[in-house]
PDB file of N, CA and C in Angstrom:
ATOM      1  N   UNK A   1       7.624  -4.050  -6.742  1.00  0.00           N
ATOM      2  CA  UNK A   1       7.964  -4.443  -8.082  1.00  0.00           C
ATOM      3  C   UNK A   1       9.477  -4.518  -8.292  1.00  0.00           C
ATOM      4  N   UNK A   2      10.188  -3.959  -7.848  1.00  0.00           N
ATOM      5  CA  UNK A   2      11.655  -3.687  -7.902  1.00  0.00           C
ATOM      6  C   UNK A   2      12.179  -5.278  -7.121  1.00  0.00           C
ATOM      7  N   UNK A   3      11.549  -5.497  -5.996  1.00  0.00           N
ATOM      8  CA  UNK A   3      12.043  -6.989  -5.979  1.00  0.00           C
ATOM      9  C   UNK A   3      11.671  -7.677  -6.957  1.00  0.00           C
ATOM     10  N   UNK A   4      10.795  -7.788  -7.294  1.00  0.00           N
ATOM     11  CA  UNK A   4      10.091  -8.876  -8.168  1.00  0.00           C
ATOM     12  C   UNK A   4      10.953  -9.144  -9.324  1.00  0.00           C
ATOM     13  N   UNK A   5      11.080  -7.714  -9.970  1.00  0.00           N
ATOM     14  CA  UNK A   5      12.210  -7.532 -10.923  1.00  0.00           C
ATOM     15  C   UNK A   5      13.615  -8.610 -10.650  1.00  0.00           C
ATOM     16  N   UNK A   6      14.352  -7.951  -9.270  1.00  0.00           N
ATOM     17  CA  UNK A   6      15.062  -9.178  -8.842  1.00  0.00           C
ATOM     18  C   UNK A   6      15.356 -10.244  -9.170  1.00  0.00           C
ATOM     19  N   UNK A   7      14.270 -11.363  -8.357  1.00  0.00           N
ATOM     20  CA  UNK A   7      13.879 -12.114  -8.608  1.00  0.00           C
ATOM     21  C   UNK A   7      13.819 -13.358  -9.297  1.00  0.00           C
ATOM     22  N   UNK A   8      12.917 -11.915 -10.230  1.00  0.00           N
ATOM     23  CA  UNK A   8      13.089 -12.748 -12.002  1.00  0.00           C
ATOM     24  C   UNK A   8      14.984 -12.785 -12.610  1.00  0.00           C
ATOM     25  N   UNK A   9      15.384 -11.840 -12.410  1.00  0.00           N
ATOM     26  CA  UNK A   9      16.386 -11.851 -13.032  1.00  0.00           C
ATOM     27  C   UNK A   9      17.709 -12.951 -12.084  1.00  0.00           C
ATOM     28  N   UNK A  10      16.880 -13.338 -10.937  1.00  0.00           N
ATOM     29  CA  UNK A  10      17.990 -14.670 -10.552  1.00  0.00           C
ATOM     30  C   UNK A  10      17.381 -15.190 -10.504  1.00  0.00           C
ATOM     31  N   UNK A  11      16.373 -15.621 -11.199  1.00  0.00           N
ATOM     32  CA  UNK A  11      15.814 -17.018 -11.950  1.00  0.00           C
ATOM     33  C   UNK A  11      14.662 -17.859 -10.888  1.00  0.00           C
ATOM     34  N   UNK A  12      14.485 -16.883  -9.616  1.00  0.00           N
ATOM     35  CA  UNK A  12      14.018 -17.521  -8.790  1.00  0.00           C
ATOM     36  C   UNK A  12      11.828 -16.938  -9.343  1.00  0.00           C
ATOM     37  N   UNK A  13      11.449 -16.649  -9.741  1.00  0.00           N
ATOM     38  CA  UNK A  13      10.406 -16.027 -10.289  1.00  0.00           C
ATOM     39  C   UNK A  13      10.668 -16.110 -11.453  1.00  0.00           C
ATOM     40  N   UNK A  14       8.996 -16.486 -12.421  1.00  0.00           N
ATOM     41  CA  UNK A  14       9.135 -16.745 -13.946  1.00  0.00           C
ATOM     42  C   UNK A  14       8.741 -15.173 -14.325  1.00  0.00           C
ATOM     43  N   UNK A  15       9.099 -14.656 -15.385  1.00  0.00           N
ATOM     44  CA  UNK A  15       8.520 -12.838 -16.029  1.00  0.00           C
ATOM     45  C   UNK A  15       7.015 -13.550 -15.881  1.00  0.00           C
ATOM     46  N   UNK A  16       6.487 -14.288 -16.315  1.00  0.00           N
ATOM     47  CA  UNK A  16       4.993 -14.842 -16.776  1.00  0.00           C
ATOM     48  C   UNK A  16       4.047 -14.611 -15.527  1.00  0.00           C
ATOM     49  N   UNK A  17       4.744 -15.443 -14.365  1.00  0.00           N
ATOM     50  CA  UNK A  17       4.106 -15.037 -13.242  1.00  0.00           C
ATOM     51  C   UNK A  17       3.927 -14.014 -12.057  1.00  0.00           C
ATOM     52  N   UNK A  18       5.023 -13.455 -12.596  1.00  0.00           N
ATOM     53  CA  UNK A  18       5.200 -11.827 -11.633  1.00  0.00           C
ATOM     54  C   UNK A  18       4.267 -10.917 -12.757  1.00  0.00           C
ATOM     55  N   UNK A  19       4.197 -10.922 -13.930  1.00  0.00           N
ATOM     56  CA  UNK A  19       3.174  -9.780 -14.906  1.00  0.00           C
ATOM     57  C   UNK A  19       1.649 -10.351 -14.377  1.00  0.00           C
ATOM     58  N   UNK A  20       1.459 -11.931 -14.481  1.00  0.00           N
ATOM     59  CA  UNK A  20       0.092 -11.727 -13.917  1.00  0.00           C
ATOM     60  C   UNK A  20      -0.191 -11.737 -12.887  1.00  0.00           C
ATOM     61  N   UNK A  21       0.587 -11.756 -11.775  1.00  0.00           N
ATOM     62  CA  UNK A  21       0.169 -10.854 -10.533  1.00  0.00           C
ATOM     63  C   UNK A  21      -0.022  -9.924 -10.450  1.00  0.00           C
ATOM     64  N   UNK A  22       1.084  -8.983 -10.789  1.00  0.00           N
ATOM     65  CA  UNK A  22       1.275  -7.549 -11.054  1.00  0.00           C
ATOM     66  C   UNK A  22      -0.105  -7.048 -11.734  1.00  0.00           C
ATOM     67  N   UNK A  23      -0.809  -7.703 -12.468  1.00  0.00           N
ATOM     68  CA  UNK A  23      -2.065  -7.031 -13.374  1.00  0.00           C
ATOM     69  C   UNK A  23      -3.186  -7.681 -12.866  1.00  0.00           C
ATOM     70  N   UNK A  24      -3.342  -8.331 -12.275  1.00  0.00           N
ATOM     71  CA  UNK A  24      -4.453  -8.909 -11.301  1.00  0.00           C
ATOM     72  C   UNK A  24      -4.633  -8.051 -10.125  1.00  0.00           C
ATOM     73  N   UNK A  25      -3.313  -7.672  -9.388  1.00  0.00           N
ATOM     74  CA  UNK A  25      -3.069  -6.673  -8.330  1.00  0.00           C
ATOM     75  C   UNK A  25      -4.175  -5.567  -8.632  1.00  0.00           C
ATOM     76  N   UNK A  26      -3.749  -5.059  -9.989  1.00  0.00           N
ATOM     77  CA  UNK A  26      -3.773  -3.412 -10.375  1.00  0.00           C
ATOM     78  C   UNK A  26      -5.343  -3.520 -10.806  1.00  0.00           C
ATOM     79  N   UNK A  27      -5.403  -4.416 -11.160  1.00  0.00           N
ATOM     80  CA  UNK A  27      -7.120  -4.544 -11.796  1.00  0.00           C
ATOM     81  C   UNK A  27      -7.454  -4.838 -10.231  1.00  0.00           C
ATOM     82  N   UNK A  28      -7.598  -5.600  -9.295  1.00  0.00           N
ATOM     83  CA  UNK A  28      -8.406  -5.230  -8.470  1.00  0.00           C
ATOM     84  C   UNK A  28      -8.427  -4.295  -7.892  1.00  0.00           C
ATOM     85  N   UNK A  29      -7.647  -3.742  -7.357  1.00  0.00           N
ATOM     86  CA  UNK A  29      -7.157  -2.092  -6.724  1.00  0.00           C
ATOM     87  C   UNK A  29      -8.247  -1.443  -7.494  1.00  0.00           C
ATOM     88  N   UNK A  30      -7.801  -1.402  -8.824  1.00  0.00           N
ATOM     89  CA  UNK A  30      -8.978  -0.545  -9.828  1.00  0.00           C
ATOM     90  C   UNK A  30     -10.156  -0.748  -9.476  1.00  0.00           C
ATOM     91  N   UNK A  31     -10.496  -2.066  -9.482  1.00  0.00           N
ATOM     92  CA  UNK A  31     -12.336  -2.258  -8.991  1.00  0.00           C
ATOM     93  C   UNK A  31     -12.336  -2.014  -7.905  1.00  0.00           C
ATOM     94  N   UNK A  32     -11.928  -2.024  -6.324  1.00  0.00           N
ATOM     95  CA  UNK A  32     -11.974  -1.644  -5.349  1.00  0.00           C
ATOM     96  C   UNK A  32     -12.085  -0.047  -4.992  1.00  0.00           C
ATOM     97  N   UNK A  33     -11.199   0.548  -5.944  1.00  0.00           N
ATOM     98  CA  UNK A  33     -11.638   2.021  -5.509  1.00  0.00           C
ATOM     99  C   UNK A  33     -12.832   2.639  -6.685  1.00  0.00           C
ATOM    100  N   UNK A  34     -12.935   1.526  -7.892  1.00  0.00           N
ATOM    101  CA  UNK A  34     -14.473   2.128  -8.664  1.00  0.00           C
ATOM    102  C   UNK A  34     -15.572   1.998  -7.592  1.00  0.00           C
ATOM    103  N   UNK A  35     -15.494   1.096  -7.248  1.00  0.00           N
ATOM    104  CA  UNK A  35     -16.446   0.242  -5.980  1.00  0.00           C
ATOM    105  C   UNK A  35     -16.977   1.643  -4.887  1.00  0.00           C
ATOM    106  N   UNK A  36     -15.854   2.332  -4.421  1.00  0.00           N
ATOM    107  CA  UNK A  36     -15.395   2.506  -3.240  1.00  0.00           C
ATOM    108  C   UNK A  36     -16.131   4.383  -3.675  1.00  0.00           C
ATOM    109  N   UNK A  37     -15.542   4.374  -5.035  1.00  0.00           N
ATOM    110  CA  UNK A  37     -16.239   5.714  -5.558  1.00  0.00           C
ATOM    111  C   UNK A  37     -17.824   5.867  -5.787  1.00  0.00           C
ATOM    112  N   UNK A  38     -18.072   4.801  -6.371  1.00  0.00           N
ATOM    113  CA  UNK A  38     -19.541   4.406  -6.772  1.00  0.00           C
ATOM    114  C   UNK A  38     -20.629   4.676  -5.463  1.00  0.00           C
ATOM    115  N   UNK A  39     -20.339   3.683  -4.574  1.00  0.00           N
ATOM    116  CA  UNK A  39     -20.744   3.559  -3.572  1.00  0.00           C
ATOM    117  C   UNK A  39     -21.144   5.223  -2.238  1.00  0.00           C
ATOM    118  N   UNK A  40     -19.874   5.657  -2.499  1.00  0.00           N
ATOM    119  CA  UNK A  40     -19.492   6.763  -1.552  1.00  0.00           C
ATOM    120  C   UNK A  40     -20.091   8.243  -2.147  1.00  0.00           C
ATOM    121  N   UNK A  41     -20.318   7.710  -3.614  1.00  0.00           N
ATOM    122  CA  UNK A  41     -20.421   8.918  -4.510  1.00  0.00           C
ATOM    123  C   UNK A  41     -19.721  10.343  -4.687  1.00  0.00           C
ATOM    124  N   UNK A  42     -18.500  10.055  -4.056  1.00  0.00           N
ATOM    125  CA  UNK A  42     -17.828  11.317  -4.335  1.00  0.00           C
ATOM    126  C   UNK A  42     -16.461  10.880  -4.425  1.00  0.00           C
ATOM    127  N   UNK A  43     -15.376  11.527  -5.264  1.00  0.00           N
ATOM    128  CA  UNK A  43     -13.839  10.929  -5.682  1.00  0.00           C
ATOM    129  C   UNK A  43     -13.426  11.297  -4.547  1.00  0.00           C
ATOM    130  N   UNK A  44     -12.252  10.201  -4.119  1.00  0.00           N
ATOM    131  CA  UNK A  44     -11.700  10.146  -3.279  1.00  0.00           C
ATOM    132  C   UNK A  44     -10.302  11.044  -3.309  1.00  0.00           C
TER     133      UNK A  44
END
């Protein structure tokens, strides 16, 4: 994220498209380890 930050701030990345990566990232991560808990039945 700290590049990304970068980035954006030399114009080479829009804020618009680094946030919805960034939250697409984090939401799947999220379903991957609900998944991963569900499945396994015990917290990781």
């Amino acid at each position: 994220m700290p590049y990304s930050g970068y980035l954006v701030a030399a114009g080479k990345l829009s804020m618009f498209s680094v946030t919805l990566v960034a939250a697409l990232a984090n939401l799947s991560g999220s379903c991957i380890e609900y998944a991963i808990g569900k499945f396994v039945d015990r917290p990781l």
